[in-house]
Structures are given as C-alpha cells and as structure tokens.
PDB file of N, CA and C in Angstrom:
ATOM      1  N   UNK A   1      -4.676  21.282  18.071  1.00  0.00           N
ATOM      2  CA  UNK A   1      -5.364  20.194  17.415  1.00  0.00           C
ATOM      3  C   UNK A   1      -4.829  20.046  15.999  1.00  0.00           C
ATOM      4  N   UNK A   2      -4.643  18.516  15.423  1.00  0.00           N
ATOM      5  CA  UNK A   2      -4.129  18.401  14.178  1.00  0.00           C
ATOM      6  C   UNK A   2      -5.639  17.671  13.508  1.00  0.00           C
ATOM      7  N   UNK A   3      -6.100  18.480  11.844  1.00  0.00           N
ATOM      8  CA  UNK A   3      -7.534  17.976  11.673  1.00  0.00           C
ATOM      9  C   UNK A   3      -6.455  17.388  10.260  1.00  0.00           C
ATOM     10  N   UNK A   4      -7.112  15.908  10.184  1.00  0.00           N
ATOM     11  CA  UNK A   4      -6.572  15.093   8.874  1.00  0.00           C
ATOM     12  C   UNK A   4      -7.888  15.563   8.103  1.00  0.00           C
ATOM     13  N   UNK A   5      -7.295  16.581   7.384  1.00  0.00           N
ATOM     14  CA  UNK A   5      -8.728  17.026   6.632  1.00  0.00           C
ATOM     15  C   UNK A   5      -8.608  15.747   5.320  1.00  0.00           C
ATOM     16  N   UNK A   6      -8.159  15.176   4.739  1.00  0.00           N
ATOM     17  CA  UNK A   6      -8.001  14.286   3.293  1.00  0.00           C
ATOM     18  C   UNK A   6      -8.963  12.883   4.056  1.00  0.00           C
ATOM     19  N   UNK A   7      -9.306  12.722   5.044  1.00  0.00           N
ATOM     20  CA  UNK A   7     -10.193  12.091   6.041  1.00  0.00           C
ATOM     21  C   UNK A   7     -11.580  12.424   6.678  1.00  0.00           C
ATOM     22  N   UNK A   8     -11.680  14.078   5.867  1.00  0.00           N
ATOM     23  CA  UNK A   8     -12.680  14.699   6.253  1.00  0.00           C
ATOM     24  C   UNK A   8     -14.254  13.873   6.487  1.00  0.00           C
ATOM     25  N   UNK A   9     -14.546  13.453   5.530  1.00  0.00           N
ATOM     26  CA  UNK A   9     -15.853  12.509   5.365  1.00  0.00           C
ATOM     27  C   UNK A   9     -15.807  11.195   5.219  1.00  0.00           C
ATOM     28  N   UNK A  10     -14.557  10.420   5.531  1.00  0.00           N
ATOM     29  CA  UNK A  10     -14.286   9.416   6.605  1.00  0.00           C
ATOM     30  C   UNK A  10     -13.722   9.167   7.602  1.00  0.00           C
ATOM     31  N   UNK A  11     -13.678   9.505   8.739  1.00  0.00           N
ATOM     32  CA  UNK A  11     -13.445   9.584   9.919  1.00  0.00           C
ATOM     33  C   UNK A  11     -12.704   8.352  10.230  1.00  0.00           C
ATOM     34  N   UNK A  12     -13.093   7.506  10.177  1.00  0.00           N
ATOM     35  CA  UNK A  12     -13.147   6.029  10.597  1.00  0.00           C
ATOM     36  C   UNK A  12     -11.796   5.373   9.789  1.00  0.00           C
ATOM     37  N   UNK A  13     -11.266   6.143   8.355  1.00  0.00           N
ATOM     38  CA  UNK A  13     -10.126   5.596   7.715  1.00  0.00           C
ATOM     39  C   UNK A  13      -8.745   6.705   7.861  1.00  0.00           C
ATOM     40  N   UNK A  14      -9.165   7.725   8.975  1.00  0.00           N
ATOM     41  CA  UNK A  14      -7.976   8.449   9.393  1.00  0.00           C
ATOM     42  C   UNK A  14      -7.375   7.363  10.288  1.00  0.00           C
ATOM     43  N   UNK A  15      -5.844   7.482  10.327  1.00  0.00           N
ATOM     44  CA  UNK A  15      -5.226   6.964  11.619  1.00  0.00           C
ATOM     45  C   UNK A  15      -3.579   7.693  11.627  1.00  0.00           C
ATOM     46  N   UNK A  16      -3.956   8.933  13.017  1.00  0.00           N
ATOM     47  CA  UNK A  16      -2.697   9.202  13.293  1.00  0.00           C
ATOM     48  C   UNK A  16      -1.333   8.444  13.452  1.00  0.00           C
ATOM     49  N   UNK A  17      -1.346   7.545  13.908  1.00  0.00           N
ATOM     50  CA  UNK A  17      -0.329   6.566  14.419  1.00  0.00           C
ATOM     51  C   UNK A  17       0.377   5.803  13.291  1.00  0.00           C
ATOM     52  N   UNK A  18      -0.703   5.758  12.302  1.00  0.00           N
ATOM     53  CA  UNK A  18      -0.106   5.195  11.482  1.00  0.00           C
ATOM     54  C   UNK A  18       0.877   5.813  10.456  1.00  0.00           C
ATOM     55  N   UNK A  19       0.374   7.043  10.952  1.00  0.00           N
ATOM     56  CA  UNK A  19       0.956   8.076   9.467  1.00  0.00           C
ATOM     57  C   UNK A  19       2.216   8.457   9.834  1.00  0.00           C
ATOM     58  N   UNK A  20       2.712   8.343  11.182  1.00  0.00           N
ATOM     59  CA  UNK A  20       4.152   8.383  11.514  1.00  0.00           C
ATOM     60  C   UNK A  20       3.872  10.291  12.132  1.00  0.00           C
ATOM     61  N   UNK A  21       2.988  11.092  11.929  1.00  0.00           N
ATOM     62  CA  UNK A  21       2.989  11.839  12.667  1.00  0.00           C
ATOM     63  C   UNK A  21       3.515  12.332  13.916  1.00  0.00           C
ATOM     64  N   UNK A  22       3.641  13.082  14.560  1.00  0.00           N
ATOM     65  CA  UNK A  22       4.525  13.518  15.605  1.00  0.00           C
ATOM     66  C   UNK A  22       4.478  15.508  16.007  1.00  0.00           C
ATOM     67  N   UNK A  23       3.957  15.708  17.038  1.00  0.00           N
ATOM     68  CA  UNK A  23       4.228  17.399  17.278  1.00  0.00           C
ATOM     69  C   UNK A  23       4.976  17.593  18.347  1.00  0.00           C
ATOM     70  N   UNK A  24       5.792  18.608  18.192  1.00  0.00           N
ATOM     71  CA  UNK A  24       7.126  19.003  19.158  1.00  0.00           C
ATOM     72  C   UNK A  24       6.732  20.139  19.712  1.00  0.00           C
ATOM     73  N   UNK A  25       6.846  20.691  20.745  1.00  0.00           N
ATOM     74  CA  UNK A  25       6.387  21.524  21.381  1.00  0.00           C
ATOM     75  C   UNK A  25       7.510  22.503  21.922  1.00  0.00           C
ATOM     76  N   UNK A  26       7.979  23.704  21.384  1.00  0.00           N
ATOM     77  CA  UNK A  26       8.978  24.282  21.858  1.00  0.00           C
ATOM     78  C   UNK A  26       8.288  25.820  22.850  1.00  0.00           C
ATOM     79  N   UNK A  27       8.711  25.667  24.046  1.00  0.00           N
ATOM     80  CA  UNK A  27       8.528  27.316  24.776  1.00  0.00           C
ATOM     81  C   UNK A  27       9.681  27.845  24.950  1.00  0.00           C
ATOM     82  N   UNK A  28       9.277  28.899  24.890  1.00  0.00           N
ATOM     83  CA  UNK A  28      10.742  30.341  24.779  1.00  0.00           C
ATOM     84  C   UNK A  28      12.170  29.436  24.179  1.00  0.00           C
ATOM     85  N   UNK A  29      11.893  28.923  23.485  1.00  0.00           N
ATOM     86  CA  UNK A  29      13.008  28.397  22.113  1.00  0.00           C
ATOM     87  C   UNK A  29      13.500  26.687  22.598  1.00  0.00           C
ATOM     88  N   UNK A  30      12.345  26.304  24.061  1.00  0.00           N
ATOM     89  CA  UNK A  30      13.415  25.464  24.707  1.00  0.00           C
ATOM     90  C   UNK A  30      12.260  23.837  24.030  1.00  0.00           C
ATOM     91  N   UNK A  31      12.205  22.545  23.792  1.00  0.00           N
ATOM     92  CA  UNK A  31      11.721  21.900  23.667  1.00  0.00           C
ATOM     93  C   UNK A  31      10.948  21.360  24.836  1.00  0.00           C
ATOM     94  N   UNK A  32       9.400  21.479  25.104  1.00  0.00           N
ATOM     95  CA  UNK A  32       8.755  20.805  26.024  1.00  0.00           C
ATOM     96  C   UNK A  32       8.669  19.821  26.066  1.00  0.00           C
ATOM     97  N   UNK A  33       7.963  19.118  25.405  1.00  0.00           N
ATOM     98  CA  UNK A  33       7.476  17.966  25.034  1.00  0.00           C
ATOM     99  C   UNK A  33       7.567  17.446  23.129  1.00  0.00           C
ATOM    100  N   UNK A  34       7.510  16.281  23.421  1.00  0.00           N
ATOM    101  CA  UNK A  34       7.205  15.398  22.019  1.00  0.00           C
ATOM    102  C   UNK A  34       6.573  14.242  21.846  1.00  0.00           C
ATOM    103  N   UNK A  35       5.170  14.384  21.400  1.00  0.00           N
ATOM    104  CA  UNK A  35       3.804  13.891  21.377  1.00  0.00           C
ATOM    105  C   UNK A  35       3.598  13.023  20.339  1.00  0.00           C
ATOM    106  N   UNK A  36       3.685  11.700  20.050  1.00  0.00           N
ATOM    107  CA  UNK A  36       2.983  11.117  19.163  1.00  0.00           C
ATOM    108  C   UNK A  36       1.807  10.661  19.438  1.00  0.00           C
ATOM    109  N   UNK A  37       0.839  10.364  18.242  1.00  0.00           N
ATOM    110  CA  UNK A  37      -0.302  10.154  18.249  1.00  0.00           C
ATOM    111  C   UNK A  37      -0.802   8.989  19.069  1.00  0.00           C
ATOM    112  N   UNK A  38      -1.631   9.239  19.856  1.00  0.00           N
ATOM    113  CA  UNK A  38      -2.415   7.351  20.388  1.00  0.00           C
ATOM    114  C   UNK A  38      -2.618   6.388  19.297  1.00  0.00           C
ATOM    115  N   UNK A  39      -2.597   5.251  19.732  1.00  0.00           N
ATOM    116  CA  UNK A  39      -3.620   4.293  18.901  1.00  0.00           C
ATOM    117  C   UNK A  39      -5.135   4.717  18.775  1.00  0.00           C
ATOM    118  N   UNK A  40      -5.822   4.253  17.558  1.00  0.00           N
ATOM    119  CA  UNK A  40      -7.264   4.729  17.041  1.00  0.00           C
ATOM    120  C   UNK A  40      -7.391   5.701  16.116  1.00  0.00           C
ATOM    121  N   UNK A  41      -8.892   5.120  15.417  1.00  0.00           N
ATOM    122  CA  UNK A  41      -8.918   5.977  14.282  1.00  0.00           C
ATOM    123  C   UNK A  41      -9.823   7.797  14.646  1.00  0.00           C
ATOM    124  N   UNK A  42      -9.672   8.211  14.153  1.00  0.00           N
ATOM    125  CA  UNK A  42     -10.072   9.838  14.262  1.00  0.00           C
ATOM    126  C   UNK A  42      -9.338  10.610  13.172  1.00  0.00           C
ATOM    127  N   UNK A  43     -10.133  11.717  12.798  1.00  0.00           N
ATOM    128  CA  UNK A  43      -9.360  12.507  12.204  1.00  0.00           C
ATOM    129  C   UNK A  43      -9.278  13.849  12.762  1.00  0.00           C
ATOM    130  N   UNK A  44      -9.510  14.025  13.923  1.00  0.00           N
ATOM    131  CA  UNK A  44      -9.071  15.317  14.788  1.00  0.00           C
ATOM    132  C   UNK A  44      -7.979  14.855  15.911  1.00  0.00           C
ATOM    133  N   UNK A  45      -6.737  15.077  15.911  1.00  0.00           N
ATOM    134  CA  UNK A  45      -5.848  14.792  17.002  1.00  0.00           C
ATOM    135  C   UNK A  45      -6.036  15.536  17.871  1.00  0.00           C
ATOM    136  N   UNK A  46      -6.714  16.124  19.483  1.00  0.00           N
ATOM    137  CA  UNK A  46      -6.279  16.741  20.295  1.00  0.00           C
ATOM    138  C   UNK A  46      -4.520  16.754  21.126  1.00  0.00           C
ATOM    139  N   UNK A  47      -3.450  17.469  20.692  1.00  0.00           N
ATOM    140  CA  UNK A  47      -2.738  17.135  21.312  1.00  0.00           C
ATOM    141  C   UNK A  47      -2.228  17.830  22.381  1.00  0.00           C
ATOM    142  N   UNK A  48      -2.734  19.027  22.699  1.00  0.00           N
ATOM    143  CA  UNK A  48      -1.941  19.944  23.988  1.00  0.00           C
ATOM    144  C   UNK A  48      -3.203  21.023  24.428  1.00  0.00           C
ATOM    145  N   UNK A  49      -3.140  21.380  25.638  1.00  0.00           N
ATOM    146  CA  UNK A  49      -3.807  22.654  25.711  1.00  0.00           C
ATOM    147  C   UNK A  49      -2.945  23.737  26.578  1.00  0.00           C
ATOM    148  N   UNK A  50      -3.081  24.745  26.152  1.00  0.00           N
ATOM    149  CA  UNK A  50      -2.084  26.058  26.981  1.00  0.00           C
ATOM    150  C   UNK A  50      -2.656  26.820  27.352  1.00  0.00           C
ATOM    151  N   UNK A  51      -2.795  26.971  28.780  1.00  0.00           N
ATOM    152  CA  UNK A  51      -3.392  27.757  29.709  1.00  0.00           C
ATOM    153  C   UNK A  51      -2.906  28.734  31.054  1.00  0.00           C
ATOM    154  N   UNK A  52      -2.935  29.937  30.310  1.00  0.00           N
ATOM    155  CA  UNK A  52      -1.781  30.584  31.584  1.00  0.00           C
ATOM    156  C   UNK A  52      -0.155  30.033  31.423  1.00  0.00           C
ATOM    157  N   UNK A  53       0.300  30.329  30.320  1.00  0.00           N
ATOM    158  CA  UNK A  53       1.870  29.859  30.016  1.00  0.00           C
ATOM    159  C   UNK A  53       1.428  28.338  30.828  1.00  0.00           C
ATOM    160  N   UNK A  54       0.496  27.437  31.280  1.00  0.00           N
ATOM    161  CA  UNK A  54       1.375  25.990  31.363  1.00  0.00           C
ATOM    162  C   UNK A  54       0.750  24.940  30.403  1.00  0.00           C
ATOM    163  N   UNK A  55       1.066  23.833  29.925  1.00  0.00           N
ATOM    164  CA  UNK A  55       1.356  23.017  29.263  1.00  0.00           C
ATOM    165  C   UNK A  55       0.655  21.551  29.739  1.00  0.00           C
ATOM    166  N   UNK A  56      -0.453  21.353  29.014  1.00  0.00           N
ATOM    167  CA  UNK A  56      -1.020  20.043  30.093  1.00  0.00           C
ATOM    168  C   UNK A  56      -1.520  19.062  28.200  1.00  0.00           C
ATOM    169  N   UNK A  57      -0.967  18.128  28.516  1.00  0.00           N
ATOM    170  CA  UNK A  57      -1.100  17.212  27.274  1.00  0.00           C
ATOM    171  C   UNK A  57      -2.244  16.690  27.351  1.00  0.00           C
ATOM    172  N   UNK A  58      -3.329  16.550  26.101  1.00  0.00           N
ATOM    173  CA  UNK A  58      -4.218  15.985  26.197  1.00  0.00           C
ATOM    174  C   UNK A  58      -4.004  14.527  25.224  1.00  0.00           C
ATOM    175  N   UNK A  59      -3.670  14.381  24.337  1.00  0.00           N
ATOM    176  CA  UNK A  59      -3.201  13.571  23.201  1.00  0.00           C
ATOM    177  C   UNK A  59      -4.548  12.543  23.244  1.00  0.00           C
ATOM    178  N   UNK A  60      -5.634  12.798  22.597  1.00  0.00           N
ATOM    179  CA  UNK A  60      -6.435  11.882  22.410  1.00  0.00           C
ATOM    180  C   UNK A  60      -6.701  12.097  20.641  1.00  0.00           C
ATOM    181  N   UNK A  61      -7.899  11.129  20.178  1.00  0.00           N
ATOM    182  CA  UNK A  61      -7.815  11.236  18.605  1.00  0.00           C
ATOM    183  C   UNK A  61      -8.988  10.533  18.755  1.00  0.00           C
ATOM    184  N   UNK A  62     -10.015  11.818  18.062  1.00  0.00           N
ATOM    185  CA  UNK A  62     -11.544  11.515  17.617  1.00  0.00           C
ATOM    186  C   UNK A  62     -11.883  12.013  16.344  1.00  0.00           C
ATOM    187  N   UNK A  63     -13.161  11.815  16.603  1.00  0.00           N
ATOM    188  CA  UNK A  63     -13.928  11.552  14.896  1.00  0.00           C
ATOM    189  C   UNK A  63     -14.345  13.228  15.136  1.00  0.00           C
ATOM    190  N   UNK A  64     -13.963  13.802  13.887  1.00  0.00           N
ATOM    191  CA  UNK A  64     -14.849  15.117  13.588  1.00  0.00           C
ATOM    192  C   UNK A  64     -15.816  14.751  12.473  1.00  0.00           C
ATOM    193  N   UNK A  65     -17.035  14.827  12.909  1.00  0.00           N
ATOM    194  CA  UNK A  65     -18.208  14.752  12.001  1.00  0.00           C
ATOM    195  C   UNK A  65     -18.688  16.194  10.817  1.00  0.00           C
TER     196      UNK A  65
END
C-alpha cells in the first residue's frame, strides 16, 4: 500500500494518477509487474498483495479516514 500522507486530512484532494506515480515490482531480481495508479481520488493506494510467493494485483485507491 502507498499512503499520500501530505493528503492525510483530505482525502478527497489526493489523486494518484495524477501525480505520475508508478510501483515496479521485482521477484528474485526479475521484474513482475508495473502498476500505475487507477483513476480517483484516495489517499491510500492498494497496489499488490503477496501470498505464498504469488503475486495477485489489487490496484484500487481509497480514502483513509
């Protein structure tokens, strides 16, 4: 998860997408994936979850209150 903390106590004026953001995902040195942000405002990016060495993208972007 990426938290736009400078958005902390406005939620609503974070926007990943806009900020040109981007996370790269490397396993055992090799590149998995490369994730940019959805459209919408949030300032918590969910972008990956790893479970048992595999790799399942979540890439959504909500409000942390």
């Amino acid at each position: 998860m990426v938290d736009d903390y400078t958005h902390h106590h406005r939620p609503g004026a974070a926007n990943f997408l806009k900020s040109g953001a981007r996370v790269l995902v490397y396993m055992d040195g090799v590149l998995k994936a490369q994730v940019l942000p959805p459209s919408g405002t949030g300032n918590l990016w969910s972008v990956f979850v790893l479970r048992q060495g595999k790799l399942k993208l979540v890439n959504k972007v909500s409000r942390l209150r």
